[in-house]
Protein backbone atom coordinates (compact mmCIF):
# COMPACT_ATOMS: atom_id res chain seq x y z
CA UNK A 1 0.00 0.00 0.00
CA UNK A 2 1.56 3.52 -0.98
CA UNK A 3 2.12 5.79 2.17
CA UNK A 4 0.13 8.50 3.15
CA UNK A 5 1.50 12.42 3.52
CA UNK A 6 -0.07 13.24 7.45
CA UNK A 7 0.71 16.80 7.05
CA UNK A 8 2.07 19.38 5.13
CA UNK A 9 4.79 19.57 7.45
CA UNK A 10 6.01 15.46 7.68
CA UNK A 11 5.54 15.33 3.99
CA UNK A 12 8.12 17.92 3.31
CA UNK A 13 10.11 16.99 6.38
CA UNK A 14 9.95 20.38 7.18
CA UNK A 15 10.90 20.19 10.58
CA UNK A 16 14.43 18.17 9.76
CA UNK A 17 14.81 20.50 6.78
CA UNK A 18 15.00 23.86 9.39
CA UNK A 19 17.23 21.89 11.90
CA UNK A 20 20.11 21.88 8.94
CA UNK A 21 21.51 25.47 9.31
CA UNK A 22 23.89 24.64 11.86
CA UNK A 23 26.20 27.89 12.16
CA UNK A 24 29.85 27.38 12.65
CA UNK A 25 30.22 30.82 14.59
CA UNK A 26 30.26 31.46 17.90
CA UNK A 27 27.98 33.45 18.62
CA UNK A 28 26.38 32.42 15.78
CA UNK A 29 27.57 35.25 13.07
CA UNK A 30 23.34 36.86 11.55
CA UNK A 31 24.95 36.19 8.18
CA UNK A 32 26.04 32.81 8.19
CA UNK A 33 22.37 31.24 8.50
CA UNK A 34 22.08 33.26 4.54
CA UNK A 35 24.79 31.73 3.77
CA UNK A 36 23.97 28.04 4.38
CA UNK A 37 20.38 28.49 3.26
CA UNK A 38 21.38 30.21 -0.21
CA UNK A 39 24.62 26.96 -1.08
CA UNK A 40 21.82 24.59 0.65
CA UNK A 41 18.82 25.29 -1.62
CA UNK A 42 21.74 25.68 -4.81
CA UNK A 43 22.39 21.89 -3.40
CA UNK A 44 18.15 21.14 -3.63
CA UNK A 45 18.34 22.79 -7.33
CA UNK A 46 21.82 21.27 -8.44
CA UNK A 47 19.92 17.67 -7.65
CA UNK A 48 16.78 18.70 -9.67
CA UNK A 49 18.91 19.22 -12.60
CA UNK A 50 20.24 16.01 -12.34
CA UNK A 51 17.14 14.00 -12.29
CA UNK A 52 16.02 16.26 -15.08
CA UNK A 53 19.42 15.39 -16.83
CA UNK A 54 19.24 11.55 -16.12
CA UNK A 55 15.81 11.62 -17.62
CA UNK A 56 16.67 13.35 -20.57
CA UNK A 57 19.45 10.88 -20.99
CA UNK A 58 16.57 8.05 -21.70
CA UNK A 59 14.28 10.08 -23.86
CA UNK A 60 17.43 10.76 -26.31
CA UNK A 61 18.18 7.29 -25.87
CA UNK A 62 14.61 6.49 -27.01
CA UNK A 63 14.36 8.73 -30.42
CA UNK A 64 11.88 11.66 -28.31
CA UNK A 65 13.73 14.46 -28.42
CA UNK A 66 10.93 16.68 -27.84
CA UNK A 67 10.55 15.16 -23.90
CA UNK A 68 13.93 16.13 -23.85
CA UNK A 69 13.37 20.15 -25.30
CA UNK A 70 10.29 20.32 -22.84
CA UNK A 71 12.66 19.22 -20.05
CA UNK A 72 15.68 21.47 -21.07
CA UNK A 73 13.64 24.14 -20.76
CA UNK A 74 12.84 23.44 -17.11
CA UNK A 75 16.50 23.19 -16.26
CA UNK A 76 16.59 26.77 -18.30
CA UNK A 77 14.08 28.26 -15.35
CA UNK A 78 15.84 26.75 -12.54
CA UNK A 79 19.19 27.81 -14.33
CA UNK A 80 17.91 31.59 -14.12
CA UNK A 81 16.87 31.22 -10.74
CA UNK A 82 20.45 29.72 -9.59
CA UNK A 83 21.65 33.44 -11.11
CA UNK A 84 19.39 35.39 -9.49
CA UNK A 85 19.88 33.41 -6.30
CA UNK A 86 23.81 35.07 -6.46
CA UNK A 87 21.81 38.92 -5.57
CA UNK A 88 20.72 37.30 -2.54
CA UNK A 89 24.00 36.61 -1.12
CA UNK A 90 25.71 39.85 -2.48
CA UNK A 91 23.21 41.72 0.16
CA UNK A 92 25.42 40.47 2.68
CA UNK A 93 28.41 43.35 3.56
CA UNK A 94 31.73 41.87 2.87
CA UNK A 95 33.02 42.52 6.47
CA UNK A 96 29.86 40.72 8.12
CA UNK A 97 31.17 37.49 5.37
CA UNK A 98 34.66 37.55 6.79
CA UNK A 99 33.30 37.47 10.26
CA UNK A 100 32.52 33.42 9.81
CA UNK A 101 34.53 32.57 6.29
CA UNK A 102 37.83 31.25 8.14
CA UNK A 103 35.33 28.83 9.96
CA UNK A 104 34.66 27.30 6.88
CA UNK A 105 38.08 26.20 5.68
CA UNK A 106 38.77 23.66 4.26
CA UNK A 107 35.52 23.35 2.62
CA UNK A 108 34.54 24.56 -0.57
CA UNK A 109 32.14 25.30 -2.84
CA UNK A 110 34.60 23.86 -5.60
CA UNK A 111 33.91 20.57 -3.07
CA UNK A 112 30.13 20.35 -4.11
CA UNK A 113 29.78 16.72 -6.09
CA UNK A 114 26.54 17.58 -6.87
CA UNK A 115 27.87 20.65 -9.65
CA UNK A 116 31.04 18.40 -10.91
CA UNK A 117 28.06 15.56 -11.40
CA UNK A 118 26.23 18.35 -13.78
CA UNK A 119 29.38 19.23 -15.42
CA UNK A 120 30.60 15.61 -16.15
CA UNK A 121 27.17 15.01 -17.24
CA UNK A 122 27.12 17.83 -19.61
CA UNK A 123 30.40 16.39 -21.34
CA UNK A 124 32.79 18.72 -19.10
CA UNK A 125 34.74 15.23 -18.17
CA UNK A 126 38.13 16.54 -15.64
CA UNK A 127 39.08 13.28 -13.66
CA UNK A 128 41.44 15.40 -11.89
CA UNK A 129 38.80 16.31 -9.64
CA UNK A 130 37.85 13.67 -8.12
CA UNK A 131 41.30 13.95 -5.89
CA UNK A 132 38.96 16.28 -4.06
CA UNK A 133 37.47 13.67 -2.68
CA UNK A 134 39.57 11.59 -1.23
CA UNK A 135 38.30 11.47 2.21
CA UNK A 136 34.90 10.50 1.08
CA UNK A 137 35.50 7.65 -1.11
CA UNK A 138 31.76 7.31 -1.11
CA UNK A 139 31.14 10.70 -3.33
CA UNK A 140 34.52 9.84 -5.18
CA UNK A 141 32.61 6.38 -5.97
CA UNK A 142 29.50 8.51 -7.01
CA UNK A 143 32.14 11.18 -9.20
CA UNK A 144 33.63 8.45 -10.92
CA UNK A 145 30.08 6.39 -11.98
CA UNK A 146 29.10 9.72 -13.36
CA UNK A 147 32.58 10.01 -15.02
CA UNK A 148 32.68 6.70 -16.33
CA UNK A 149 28.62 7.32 -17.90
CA UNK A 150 26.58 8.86 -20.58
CA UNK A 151 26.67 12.39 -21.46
CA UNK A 152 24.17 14.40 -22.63
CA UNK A 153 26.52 15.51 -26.01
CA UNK A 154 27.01 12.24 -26.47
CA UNK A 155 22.77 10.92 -26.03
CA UNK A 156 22.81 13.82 -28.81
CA UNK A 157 25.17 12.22 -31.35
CA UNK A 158 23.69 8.51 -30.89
CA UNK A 159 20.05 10.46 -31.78
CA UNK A 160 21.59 12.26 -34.49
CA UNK A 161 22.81 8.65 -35.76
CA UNK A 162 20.11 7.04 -35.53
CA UNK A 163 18.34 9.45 -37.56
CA UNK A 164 20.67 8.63 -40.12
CA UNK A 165 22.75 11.37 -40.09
CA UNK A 166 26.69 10.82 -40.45
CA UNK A 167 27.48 11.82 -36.92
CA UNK A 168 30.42 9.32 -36.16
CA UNK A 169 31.41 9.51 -32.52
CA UNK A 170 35.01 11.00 -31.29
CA UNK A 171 37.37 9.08 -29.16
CA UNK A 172 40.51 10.25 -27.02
CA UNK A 173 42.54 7.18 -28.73
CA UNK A 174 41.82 8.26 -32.20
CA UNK A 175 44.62 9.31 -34.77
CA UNK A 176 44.60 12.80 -35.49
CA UNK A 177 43.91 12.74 -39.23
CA UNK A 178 41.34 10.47 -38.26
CA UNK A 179 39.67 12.83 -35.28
CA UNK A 180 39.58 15.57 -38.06
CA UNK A 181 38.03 13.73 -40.33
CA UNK A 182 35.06 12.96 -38.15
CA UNK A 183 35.06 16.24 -36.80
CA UNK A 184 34.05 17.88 -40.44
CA UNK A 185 31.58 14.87 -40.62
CA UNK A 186 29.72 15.96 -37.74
CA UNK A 187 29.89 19.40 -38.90
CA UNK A 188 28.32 18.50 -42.23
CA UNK A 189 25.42 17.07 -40.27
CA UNK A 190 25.02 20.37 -37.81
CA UNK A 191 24.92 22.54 -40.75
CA UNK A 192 22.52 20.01 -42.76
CA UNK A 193 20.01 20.86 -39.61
CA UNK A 194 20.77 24.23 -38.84
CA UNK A 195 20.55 25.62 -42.79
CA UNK A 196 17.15 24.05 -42.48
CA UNK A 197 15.53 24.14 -39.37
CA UNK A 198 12.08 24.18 -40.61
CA UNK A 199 12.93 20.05 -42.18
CA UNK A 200 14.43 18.82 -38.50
CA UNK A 201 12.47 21.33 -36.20
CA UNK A 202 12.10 18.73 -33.58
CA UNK A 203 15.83 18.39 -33.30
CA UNK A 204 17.13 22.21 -34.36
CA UNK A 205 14.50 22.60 -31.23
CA UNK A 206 16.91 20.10 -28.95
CA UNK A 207 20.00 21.42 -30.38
CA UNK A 208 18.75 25.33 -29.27
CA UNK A 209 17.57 24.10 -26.12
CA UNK A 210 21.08 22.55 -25.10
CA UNK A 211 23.01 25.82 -25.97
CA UNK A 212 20.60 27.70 -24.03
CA UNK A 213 21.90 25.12 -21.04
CA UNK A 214 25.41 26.10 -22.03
CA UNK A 215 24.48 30.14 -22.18
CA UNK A 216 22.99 29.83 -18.60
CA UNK A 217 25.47 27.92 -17.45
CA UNK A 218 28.40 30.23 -17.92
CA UNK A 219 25.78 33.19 -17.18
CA UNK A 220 25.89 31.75 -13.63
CA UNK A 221 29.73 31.29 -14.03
CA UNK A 222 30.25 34.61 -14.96
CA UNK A 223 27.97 36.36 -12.10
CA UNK A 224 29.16 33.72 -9.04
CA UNK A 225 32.72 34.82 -10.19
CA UNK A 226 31.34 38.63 -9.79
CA UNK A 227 30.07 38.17 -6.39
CA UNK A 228 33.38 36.79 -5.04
CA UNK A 229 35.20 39.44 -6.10
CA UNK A 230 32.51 41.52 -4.35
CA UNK A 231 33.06 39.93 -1.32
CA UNK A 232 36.73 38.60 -1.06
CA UNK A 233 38.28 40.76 -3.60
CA UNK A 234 41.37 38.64 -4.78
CA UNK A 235 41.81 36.39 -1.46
CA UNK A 236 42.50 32.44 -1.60
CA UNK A 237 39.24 30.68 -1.73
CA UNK A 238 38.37 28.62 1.41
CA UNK A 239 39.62 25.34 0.02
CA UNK A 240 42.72 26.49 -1.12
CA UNK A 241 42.30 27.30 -4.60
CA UNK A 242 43.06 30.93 -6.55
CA UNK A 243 39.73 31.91 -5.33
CA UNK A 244 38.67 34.90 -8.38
CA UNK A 245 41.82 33.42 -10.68
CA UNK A 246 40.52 30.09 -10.63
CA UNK A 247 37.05 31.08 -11.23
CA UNK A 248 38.60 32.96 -14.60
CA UNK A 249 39.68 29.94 -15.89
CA UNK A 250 36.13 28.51 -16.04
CA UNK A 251 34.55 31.03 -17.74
CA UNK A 252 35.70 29.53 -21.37
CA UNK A 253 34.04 26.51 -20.89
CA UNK A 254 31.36 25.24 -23.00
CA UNK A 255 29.90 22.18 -23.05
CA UNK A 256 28.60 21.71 -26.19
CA UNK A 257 31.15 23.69 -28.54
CA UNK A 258 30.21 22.38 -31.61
CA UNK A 259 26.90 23.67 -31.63
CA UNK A 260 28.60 26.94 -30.88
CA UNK A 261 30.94 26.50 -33.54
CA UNK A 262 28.68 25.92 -36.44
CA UNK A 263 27.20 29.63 -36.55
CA UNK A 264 30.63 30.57 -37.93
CA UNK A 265 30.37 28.20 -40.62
CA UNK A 266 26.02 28.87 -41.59
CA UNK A 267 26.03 31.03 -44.96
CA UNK A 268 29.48 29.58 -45.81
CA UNK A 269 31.70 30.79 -43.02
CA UNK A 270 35.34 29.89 -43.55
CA UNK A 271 35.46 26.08 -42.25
């Protein structure tokens, strides 16, 4: 027999979810309970994504790329709420911040397993960071299932071949001459769909709907690296990294570059 919600309350577990902001300071900094609300609810979000992501996994794996467009553009909403989340914590002065940040060393948001899950997910695949994890083998175990699994570039180019498009799939072991040569293949088919959307709407629809994940996603990169400068200025980041410098790095990123890279080459770009 299914269960039964009693309340409100017990079915949202509402009194266990309030008991979790557990402030490090002492006397308990009035800043630090934002704080842990605004990276807890980012940690609620950053798992919606992922069931989102997981499901749109099997509908590319089952030809209905249109389940997968209607569920992109959920993870589009909650991608725009992540970024407006960021004005929330930038209401906090920076000296009020620095009253409780040493108490959170070592940790980091560059810890959260949840985000490098979305990343490795979306095809941004850096084994190097599960060494952050070596004193939880059980989220490294987690890291490295998602690591060693489907992506959601790569649910795109097994739909794209089963549609009978000439979208071979690229391997780190392959020759050079080789890679190249299925890199202009795929292109072929990109532009085939992209100089007529109207003839493959349901997929130029999928294809728009994954850069939009990739615009948001370095939208949020861009504005999170914004608000630590805000508040730390140019100062380590809790966990040791370059803080601000390391955040730069990111901002290049895209997930799905190739969708990117065919507007240069619509209307005969050079190629």
């Amino acid at each position: 027999m299914a269960a039964m919600a009693t309340s409100y309350a017990n079915y949202l577990k509402v009194r266990e979810l309030i008991g979790l902001q557990q402030c490090l300071s002492d006397p308990p900094e009035h800043d630090e309970t934002l704080f842990i609300i605004v990276h807890q609810v980012y940690e609620l979000w950053f798992r919606q994504i992922l069931h989102e992501v997981d499901t749109i996994l099997k509908a590319l794996a089952e030809d209905r790329p249109r389940a997968a467009v209607r569920l992109y553009r959920r993870i589009h909403e909650i991608q725009q709420v992540l970024i407006r989340q960021i004005a929330v914590l930038e209401t906090m002065p920076p000296a009020e911040f620095l009253r409780f940040r040493d108490h959170l060393k070592p940790a980091s948001g560059f810890q959260s397993f949840q985000f490098r899950e979305m990343e490795f997910a979306a095809g941004l695949r850096e084994p190097a960071y599960l060494d952050s994890y070596r004193g939880e083998p059980d989220l490294a175990d987690r890291l490295k299932r998602r690591l060693e699994g489907p992506t959601l570039g790569l649910g795109w180019g097994r739909l794209l071949a089963h549609r009978g498009f000439d979208f071979p799939e690229l391997t780190p072991a392959l020759p050079a001459a080789e890679a190249d040569a299925r890199r202009g293949r795929r292109m072929k088919a990109l532009l085939s769909i992209y100089s007529d959307p109207d003839g493959h709407l349901d997929l130029y629809d999928l294809a728009e709907a994954m850069v939009e994940f990739d615009e948001n996603l370095s939208m949020w990169r861009f504005r999170h690296i914004r608000m630590v400068e805000r508040m730390i200025g140019h100062k380590q980041g809790t966990g040791g990294s370059e803080g601000v410098g390391y955040l730069q790095t990111t901002l290049a990123k895209k997930c799905f570059p190739e969708l990117w890279e065919v507007r240069t080459h619509l209307g005969g770009g050079a190629w």
